[in-house]
N, C-alpha and C. Protein backbone atom coordinates (compact mmCIF):
# COMPACT_ATOMS: atom_id res chain seq x y z
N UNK A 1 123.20 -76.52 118.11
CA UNK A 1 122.31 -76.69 116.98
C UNK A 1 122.41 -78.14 116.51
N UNK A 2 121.37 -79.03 116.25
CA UNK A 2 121.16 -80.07 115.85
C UNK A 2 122.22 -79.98 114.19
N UNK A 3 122.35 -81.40 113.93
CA UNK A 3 123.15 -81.71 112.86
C UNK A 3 121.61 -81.81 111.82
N UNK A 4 120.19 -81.92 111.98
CA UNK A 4 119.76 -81.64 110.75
C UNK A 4 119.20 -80.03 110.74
N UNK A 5 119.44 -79.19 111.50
CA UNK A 5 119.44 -77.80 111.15
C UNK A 5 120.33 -77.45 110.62
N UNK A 6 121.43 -77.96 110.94
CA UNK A 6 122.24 -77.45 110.41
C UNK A 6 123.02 -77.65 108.46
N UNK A 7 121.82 -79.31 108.14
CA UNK A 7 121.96 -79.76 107.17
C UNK A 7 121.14 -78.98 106.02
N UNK A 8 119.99 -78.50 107.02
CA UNK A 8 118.72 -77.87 105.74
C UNK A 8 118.92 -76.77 105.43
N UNK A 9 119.21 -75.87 103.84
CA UNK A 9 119.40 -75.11 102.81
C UNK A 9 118.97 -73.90 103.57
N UNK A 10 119.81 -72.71 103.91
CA UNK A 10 119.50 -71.31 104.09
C UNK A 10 118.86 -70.58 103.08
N UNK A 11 117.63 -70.29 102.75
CA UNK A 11 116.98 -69.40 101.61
C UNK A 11 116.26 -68.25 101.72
N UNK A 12 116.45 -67.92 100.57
CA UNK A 12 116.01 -65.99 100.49
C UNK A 12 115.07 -66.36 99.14
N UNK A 13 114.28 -65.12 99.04
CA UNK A 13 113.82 -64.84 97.80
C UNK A 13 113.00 -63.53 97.92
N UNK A 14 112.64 -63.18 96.85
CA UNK A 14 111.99 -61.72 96.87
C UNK A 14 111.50 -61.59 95.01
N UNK A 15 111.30 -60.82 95.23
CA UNK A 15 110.65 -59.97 93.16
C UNK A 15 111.50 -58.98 93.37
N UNK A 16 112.14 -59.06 91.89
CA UNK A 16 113.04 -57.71 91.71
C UNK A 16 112.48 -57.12 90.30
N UNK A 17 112.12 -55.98 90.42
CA UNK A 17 111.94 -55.41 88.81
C UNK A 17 112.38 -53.58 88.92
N UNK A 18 112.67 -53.51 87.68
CA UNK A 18 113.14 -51.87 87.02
C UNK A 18 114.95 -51.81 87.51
N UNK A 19 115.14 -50.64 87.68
CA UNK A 19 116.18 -49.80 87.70
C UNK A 19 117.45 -50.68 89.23
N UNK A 20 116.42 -50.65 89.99
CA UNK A 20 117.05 -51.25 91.69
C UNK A 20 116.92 -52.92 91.83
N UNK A 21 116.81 -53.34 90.51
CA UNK A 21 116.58 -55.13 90.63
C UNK A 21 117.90 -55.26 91.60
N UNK A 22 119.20 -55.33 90.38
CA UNK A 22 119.91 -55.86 90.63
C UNK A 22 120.49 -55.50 92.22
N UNK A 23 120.57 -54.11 92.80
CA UNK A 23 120.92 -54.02 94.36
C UNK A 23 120.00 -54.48 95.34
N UNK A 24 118.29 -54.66 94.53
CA UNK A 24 117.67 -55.85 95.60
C UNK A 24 118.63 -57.17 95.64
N UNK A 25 118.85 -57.79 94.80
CA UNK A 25 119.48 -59.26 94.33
C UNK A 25 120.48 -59.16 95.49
N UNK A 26 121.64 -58.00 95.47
CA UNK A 26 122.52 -58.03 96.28
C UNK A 26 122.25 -58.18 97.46
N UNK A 27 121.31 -56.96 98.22
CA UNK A 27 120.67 -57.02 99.28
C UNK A 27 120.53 -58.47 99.80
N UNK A 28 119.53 -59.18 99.30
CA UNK A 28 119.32 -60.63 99.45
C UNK A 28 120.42 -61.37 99.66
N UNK A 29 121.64 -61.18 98.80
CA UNK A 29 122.87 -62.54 99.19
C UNK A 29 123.25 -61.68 100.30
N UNK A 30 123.53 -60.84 100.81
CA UNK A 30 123.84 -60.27 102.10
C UNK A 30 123.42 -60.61 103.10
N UNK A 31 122.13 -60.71 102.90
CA UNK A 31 121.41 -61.34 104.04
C UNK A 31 121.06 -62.76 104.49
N UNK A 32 121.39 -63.05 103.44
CA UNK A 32 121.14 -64.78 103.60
C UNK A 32 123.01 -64.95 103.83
N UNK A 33 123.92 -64.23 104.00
CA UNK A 33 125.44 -64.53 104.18
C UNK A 33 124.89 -64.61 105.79
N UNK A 34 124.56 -63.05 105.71
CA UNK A 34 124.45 -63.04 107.13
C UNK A 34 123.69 -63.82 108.28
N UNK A 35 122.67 -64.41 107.31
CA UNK A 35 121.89 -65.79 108.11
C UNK A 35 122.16 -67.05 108.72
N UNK A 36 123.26 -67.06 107.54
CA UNK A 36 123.88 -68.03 107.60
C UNK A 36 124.74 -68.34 108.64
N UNK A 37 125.33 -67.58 108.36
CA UNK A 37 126.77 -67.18 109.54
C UNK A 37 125.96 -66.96 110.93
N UNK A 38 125.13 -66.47 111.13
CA UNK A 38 124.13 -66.46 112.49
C UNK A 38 123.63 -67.68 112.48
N UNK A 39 123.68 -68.31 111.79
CA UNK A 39 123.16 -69.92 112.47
C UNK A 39 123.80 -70.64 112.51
N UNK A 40 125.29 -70.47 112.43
CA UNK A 40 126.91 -71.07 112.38
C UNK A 40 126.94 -72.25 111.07
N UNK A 41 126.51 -71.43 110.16
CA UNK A 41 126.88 -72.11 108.64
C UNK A 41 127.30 -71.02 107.91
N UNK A 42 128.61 -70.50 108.34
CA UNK A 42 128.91 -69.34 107.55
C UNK A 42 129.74 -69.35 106.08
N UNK A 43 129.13 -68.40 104.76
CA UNK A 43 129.10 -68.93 103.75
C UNK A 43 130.56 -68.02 103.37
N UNK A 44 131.60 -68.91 102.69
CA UNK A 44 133.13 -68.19 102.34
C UNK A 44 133.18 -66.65 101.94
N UNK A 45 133.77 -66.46 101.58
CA UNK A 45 134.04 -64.97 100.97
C UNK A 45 133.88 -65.31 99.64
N UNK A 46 134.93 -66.03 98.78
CA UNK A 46 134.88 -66.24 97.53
C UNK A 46 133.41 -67.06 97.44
N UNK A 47 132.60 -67.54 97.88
CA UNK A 47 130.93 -67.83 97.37
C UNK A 47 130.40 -66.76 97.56
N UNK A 48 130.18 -65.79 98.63
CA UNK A 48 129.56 -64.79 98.62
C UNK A 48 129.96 -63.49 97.38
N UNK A 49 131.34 -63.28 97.08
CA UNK A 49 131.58 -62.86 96.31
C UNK A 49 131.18 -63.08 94.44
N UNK A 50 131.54 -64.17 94.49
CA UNK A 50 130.70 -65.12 93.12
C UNK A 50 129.68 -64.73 93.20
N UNK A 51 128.58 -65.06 94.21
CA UNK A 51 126.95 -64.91 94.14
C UNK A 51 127.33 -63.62 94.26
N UNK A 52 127.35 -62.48 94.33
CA UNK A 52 127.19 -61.16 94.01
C UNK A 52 126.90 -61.18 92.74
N UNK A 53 127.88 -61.23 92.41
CA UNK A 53 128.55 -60.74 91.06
C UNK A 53 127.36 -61.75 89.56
N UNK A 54 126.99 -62.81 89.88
CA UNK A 54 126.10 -63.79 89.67
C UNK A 54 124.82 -63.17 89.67
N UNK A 55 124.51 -63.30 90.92
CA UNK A 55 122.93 -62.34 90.91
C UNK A 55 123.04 -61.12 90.47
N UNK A 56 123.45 -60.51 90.57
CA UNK A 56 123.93 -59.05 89.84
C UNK A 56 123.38 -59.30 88.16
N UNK A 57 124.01 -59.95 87.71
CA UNK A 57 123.92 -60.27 86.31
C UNK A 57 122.89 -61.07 85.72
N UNK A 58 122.48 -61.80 86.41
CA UNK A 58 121.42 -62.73 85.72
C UNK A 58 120.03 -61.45 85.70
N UNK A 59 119.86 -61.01 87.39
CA UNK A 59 118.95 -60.09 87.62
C UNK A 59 119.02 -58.66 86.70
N UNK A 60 120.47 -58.30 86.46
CA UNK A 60 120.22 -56.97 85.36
C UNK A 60 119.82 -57.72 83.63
N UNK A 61 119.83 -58.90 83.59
CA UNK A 61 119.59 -59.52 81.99
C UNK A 61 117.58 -59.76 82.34
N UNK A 62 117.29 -60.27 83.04
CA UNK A 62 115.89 -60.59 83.82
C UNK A 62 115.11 -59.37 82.96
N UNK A 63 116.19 -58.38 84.09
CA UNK A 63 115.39 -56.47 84.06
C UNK A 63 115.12 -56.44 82.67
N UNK A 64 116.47 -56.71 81.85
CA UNK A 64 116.92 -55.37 80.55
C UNK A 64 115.97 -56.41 79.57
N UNK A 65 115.78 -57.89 79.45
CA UNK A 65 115.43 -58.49 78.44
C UNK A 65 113.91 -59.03 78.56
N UNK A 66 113.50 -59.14 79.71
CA UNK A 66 111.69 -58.99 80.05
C UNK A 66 111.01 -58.39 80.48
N UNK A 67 109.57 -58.23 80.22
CA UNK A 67 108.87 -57.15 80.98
C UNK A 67 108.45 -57.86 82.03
N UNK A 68 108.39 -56.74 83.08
CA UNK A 68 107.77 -57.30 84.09
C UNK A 68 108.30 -57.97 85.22
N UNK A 69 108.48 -57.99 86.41
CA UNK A 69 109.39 -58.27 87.81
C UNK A 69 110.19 -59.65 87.17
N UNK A 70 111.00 -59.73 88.28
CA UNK A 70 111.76 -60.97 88.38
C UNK A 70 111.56 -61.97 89.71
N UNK A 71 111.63 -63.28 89.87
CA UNK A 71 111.42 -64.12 91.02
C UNK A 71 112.46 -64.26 90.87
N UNK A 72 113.54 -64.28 92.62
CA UNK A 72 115.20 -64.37 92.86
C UNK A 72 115.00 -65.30 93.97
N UNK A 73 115.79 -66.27 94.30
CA UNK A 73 115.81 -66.91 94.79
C UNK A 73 117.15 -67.72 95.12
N UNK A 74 117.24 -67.40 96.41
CA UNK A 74 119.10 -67.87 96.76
C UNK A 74 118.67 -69.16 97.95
N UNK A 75 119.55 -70.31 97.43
CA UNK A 75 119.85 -71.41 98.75
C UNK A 75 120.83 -71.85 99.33
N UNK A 76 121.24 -71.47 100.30
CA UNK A 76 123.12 -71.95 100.94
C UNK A 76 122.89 -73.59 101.59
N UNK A 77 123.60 -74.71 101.23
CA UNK A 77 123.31 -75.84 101.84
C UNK A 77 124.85 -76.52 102.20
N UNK A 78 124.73 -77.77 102.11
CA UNK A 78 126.04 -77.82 102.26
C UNK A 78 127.09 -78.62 100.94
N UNK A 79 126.33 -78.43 99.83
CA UNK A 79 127.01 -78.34 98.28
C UNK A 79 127.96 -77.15 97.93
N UNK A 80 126.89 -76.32 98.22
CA UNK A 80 126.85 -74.82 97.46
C UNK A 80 125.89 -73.74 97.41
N UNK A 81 125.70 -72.38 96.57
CA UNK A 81 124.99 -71.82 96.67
C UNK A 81 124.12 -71.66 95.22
N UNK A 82 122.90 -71.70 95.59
CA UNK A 82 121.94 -71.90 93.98
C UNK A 82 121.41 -70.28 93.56
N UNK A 83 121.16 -69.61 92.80
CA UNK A 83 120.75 -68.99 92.40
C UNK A 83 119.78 -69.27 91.97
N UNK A 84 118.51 -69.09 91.38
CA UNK A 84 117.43 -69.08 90.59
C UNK A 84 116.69 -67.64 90.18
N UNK A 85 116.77 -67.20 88.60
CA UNK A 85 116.65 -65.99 88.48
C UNK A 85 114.92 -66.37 87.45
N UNK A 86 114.09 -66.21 87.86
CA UNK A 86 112.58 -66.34 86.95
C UNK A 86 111.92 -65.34 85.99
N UNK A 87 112.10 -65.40 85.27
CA UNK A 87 111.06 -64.23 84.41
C UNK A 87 109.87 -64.44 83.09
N UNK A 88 109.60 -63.52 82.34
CA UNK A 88 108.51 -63.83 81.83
C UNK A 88 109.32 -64.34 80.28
N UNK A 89 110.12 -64.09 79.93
CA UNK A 89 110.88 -64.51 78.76
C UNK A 89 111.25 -65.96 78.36
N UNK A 90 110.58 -66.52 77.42
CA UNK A 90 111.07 -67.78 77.18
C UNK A 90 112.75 -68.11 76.70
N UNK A 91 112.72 -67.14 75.68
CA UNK A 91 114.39 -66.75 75.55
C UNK A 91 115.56 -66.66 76.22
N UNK A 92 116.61 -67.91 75.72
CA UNK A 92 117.28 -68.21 76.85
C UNK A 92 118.77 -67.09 76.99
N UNK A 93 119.36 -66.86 77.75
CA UNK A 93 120.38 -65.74 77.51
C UNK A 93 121.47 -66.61 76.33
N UNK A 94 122.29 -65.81 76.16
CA UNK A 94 123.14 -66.36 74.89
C UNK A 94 124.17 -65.50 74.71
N UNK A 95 125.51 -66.07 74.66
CA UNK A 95 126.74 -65.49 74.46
C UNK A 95 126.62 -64.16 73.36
N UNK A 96 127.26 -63.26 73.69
CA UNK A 96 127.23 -62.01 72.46
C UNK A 96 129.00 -61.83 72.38
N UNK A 97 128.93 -61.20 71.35
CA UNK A 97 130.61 -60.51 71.39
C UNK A 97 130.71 -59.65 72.00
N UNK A 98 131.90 -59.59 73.18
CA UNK A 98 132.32 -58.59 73.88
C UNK A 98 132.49 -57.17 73.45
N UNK A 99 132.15 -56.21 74.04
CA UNK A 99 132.44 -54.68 73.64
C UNK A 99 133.40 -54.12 74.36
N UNK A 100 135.02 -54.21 73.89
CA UNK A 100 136.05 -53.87 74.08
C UNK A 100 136.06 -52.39 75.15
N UNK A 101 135.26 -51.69 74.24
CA UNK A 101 134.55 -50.31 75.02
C UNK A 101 133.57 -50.16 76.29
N UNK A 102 132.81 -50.99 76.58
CA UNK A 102 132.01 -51.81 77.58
C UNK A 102 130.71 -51.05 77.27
N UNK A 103 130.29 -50.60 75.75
CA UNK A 103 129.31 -50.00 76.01
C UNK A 103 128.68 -50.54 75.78
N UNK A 104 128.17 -51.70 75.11
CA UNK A 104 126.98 -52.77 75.24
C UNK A 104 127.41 -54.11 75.77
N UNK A 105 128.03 -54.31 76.68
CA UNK A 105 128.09 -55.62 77.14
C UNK A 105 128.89 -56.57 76.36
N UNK A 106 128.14 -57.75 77.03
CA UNK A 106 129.07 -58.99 76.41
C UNK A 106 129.71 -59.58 77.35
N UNK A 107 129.98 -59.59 78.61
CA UNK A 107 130.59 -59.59 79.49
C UNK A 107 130.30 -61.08 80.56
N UNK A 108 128.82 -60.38 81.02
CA UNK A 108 128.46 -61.18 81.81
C UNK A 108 127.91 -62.68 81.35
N UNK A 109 127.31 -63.17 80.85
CA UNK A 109 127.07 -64.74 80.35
C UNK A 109 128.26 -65.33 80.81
N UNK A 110 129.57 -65.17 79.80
CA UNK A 110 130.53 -65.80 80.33
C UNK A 110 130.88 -66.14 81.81
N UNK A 111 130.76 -64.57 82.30
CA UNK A 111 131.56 -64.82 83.73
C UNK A 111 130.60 -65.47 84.63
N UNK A 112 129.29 -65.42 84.38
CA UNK A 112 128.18 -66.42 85.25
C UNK A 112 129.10 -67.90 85.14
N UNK A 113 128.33 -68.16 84.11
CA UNK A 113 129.47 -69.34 83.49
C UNK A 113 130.71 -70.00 84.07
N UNK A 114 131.95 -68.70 84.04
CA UNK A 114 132.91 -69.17 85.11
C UNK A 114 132.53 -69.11 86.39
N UNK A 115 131.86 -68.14 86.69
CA UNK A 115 131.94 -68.87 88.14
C UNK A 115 131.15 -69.70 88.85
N UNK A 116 130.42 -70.30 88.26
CA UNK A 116 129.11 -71.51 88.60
C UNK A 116 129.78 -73.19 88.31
N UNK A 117 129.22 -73.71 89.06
CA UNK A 117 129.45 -75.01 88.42
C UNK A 117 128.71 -75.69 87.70
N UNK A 118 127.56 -75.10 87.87
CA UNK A 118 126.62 -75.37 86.78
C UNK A 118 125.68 -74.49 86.85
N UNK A 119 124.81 -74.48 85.14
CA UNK A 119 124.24 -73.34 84.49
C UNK A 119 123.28 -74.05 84.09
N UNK A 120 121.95 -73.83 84.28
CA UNK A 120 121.11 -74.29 83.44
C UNK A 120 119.74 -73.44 83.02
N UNK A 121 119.12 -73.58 82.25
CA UNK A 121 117.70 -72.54 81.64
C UNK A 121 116.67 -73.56 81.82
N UNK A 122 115.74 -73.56 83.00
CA UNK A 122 114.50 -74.00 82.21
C UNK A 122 112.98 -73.38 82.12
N UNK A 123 112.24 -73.88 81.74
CA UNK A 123 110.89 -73.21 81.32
C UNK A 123 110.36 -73.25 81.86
N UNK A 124 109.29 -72.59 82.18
CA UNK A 124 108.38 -72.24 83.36
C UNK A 124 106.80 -72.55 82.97
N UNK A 125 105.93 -72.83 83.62
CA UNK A 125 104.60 -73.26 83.10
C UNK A 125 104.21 -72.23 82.44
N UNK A 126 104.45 -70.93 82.68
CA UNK A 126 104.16 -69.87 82.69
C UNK A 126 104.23 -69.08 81.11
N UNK A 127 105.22 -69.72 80.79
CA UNK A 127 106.19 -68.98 79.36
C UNK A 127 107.34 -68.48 79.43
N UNK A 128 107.92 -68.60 80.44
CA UNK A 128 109.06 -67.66 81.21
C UNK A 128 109.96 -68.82 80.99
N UNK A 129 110.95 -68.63 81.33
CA UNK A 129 112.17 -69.28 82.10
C UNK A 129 112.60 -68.69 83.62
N UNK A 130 113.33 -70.10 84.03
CA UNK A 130 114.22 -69.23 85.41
C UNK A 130 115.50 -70.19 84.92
N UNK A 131 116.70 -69.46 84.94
CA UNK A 131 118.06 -69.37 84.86
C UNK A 131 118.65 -69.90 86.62
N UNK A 132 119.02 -71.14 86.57
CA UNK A 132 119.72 -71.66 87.71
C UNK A 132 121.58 -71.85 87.40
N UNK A 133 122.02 -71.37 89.06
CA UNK A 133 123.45 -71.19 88.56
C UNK A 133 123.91 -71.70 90.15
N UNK A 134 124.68 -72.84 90.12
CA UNK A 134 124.93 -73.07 91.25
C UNK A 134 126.80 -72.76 91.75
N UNK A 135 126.72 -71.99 92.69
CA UNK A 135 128.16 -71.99 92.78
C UNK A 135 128.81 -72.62 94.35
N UNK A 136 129.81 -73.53 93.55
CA UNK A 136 130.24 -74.72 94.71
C UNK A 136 130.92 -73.72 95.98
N UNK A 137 130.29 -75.02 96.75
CA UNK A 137 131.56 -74.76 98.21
C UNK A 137 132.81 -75.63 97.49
N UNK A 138 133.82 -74.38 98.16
CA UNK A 138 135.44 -74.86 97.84
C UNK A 138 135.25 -75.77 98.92
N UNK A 139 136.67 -76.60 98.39
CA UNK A 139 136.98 -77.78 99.26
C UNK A 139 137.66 -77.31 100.47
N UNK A 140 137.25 -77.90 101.50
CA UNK A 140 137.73 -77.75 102.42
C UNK A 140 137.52 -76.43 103.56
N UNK A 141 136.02 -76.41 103.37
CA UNK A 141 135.09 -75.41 103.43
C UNK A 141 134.27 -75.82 104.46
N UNK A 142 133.81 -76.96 104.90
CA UNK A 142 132.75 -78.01 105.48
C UNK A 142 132.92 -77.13 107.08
């Protein structure tokens, strides 16, 4: 495989909306792991694990806090892995107090947070936002 195939970004995307967003989301980093790794850019455990757990969450906040599908969008390059979660909500997510009990949340913001290296919200022509979360390749990963 050439060194610029092997340089250009592995990507997925799809619409996720209702009840099965978030195990589409999963679906997707699975398959783009597995793309990856079939084109001998195979993506760590601890990134694939992060982006689970990442898309998981942005995509169940997407579901629970707008109407109407979600645009998901995953890129493996040789930084890291990007998330991009799109919806119709201008409203950006926002820390809540944890529920000791776990019955309303509180949970996830943070842990996006930790495990990204960077987080950002922006606006969409649309009225929406999409929520970008990039999570690094560890060192020594190349």
């Amino acid at each position: 495989m050439s060194d610029s195939a092997l340089s250009r970004p592995v990507r997925r995307h799809c619409q996720c909306q209702g009840d099965g967003a978030p195990a589409r989301a999963r679906e997707e980093v699975h398959r783009l792991v597995d793309e990856a790794g079939a084109g001998g850019r195979p993506v760590p455990a601890e990134v694939r694990d992060a982006a689970l757990l990442v898309a998981s969450e942005l995509v169940t906040n997407a579901v629970k806090y707008a109407p109407g599908p979600c645009g998901f969008a995953l890129g493996w390059s040789a930084d890291g892995l990007d998330i991009d979660v799109t919806d119709s909500s201008p409203t950006p997510p926002r820390r809540r107090p944890a529920d000791p009990t776990g019955a309303t949340g509180g949970y996830g913001w943070p842990l996006v947070r930790r495990l990204s290296s960077q987080v950002d919200v922006r606006p969409t022509p649309e009225g929406g936002k999409t929520v970008h979360a990039r999570i690094p390749r560890p060192p020594g990963t190349d």
